[in-house]
C-alpha atoms as a PDB file:
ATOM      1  CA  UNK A   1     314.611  67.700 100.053  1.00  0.00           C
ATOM      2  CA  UNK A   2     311.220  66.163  99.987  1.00  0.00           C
ATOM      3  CA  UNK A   3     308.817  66.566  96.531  1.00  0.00           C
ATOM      4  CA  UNK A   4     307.106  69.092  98.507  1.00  0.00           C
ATOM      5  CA  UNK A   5     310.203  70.721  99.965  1.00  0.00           C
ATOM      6  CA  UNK A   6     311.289  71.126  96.761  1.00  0.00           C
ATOM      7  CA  UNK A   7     307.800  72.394  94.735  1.00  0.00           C
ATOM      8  CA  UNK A   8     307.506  75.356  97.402  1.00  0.00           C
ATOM      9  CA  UNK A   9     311.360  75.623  97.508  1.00  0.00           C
ATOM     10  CA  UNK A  10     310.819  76.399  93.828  1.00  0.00           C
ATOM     11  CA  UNK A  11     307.965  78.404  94.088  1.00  0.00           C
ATOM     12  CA  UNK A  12     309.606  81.223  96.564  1.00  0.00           C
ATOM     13  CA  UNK A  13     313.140  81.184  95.786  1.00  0.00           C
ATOM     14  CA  UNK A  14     314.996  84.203  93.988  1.00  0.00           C
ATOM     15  CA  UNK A  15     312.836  86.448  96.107  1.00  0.00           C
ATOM     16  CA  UNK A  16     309.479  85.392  94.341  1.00  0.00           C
ATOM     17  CA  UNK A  17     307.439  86.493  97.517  1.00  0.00           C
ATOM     18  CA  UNK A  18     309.519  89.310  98.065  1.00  0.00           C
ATOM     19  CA  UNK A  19     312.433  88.425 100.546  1.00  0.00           C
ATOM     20  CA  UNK A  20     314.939  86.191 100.023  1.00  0.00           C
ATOM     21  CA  UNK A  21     314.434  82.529 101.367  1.00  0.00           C
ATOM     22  CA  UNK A  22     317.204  79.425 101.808  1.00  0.00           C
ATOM     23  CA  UNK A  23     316.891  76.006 102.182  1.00  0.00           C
ATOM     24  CA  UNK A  24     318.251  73.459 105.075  1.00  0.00           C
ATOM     25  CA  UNK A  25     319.361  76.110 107.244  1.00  0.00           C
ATOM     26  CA  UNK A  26     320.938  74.548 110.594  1.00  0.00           C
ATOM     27  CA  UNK A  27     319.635  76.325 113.844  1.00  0.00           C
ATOM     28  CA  UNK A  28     321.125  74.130 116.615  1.00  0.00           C
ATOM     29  CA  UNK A  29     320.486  71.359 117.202  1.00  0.00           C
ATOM     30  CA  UNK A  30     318.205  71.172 114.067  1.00  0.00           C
ATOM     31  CA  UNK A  31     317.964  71.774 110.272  1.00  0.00           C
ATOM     32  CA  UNK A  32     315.251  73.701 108.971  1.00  0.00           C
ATOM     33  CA  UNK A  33     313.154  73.203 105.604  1.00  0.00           C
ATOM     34  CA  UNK A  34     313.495  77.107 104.785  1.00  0.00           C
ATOM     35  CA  UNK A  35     313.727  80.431 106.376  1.00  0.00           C
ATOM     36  CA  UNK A  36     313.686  83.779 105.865  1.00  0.00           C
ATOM     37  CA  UNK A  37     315.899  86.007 107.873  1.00  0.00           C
ATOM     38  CA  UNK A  38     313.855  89.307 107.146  1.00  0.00           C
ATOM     39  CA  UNK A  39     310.665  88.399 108.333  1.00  0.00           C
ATOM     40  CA  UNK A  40     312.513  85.861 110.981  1.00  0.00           C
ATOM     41  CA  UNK A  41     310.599  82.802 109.682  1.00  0.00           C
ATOM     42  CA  UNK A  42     310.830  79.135 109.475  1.00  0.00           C
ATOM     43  CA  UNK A  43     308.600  77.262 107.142  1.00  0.00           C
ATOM     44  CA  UNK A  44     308.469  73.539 107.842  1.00  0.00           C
ATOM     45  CA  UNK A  45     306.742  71.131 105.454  1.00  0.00           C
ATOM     46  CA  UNK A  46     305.620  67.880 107.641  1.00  0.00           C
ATOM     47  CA  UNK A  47     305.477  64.666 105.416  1.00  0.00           C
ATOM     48  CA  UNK A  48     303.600  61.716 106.711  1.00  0.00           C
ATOM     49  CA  UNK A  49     306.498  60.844 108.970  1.00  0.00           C
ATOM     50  CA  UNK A  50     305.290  63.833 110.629  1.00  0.00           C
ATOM     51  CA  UNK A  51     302.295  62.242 111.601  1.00  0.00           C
ATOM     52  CA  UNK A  52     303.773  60.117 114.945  1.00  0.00           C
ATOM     53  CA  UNK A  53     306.322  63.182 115.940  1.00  0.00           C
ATOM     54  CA  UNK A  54     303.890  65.885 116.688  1.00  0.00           C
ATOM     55  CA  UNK A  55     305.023  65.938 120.593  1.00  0.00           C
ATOM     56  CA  UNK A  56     308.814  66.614 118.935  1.00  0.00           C
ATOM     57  CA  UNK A  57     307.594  68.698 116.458  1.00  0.00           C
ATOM     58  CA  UNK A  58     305.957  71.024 118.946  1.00  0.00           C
ATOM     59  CA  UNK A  59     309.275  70.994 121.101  1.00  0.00           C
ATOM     60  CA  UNK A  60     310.856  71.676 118.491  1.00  0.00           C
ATOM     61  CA  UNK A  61     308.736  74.371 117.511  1.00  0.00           C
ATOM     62  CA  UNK A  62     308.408  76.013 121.051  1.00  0.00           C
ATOM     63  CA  UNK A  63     312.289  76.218 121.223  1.00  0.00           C
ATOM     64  CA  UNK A  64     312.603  78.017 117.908  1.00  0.00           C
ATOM     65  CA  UNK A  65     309.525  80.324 119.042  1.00  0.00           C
ATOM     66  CA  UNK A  66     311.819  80.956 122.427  1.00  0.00           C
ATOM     67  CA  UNK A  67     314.655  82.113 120.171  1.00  0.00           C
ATOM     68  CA  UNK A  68     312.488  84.443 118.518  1.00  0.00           C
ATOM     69  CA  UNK A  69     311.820  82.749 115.434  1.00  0.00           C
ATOM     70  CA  UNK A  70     308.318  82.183 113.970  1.00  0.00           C
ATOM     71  CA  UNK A  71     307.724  78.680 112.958  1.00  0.00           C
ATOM     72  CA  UNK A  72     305.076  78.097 109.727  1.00  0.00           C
ATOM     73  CA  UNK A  73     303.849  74.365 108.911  1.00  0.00           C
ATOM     74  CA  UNK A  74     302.583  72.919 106.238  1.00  0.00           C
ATOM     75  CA  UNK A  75     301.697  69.057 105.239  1.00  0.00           C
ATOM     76  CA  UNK A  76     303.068  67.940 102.374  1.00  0.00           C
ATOM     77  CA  UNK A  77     299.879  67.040 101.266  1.00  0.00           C
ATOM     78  CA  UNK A  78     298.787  70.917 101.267  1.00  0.00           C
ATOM     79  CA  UNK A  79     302.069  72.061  99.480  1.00  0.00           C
ATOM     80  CA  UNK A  80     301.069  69.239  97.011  1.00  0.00           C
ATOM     81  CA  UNK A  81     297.240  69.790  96.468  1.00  0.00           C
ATOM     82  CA  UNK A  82     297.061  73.667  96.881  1.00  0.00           C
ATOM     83  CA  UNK A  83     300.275  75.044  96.794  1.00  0.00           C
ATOM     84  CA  UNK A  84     298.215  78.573  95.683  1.00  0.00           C
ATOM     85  CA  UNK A  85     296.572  78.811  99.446  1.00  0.00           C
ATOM     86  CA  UNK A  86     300.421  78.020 100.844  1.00  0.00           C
ATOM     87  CA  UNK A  87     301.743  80.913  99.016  1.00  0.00           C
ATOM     88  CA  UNK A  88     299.100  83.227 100.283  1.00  0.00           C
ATOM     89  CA  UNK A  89     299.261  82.182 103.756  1.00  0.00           C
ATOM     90  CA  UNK A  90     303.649  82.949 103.738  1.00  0.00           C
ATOM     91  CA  UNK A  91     302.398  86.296 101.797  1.00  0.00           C
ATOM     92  CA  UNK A  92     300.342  87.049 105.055  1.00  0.00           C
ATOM     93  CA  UNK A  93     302.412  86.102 107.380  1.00  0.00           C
ATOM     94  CA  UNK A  94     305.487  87.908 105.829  1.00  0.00           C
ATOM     95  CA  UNK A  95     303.640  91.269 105.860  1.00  0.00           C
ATOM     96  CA  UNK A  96     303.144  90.753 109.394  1.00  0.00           C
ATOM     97  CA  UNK A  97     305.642  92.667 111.648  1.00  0.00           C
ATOM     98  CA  UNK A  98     308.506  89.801 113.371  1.00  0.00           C
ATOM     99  CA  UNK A  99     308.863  89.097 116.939  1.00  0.00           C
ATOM    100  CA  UNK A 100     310.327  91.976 118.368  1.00  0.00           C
ATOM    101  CA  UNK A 101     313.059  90.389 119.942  1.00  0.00           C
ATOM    102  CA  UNK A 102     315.362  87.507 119.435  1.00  0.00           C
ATOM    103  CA  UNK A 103     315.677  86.028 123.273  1.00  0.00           C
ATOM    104  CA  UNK A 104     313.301  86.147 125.854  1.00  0.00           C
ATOM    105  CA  UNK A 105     314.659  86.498 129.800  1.00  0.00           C
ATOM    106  CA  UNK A 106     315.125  83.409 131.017  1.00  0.00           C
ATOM    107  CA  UNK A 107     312.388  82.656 133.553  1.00  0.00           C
ATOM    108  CA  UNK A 108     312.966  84.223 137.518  1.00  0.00           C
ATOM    109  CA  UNK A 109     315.848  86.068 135.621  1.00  0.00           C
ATOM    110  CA  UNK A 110     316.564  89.936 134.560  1.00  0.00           C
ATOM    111  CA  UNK A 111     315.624  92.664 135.913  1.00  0.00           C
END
């Protein structure tokens, strides 16, 4: 884990926002910072390697979406300068209802 991986890692774990988070989950094909299965969130925290992958990171992103996941980022720069306004903003989206379902119909399929 990055510095900033590990300061919000710190910050959340043992239930500290209320549910329970873990850290360097695999979802297939990928590994994911941290995510709660309650509230069906991933939280990513995008270093400045980040900067040149956005086109993967938002394919990555819509595929987790697709599963039913929702998908938080953060730069490492905000974890590391106002880790306070991170917090919040997982508080918020946490007391927001998840997705409602875990697959959506794959397209021209279903009835």
């Amino acid at each position: 884990m990055t510095l900033p991986e590990r300061m919000l890692w710190n910050a959340i774990r043992g239930r500290q926002l209320g549910p329970r988070f873990r850290r360097q989950v695999p979802m297939d094909p990928y590994v994911v910072d941290l995510y709660c299965a309650e509230a069906k969130l991933i939280v990513e925290v995008d270093g400045e390697h980040h900067d040149d992958r956005w086109e993967r990171d938002a394919e990555r992103t819509a595929v987790l979406e697709r599963r039913g996941y929702r998908v938080v980022r953060f730069t490492a720069t905000q974890v590391l300068t106002d880790i306070t306004t991170v917090l919040e903003a997982l508080s918020l989206v946490i007391q927001s209802p998840p997705p409602a379902s875990g697959l959506l119909p794959r397209e021209g399929g279903g009835a």
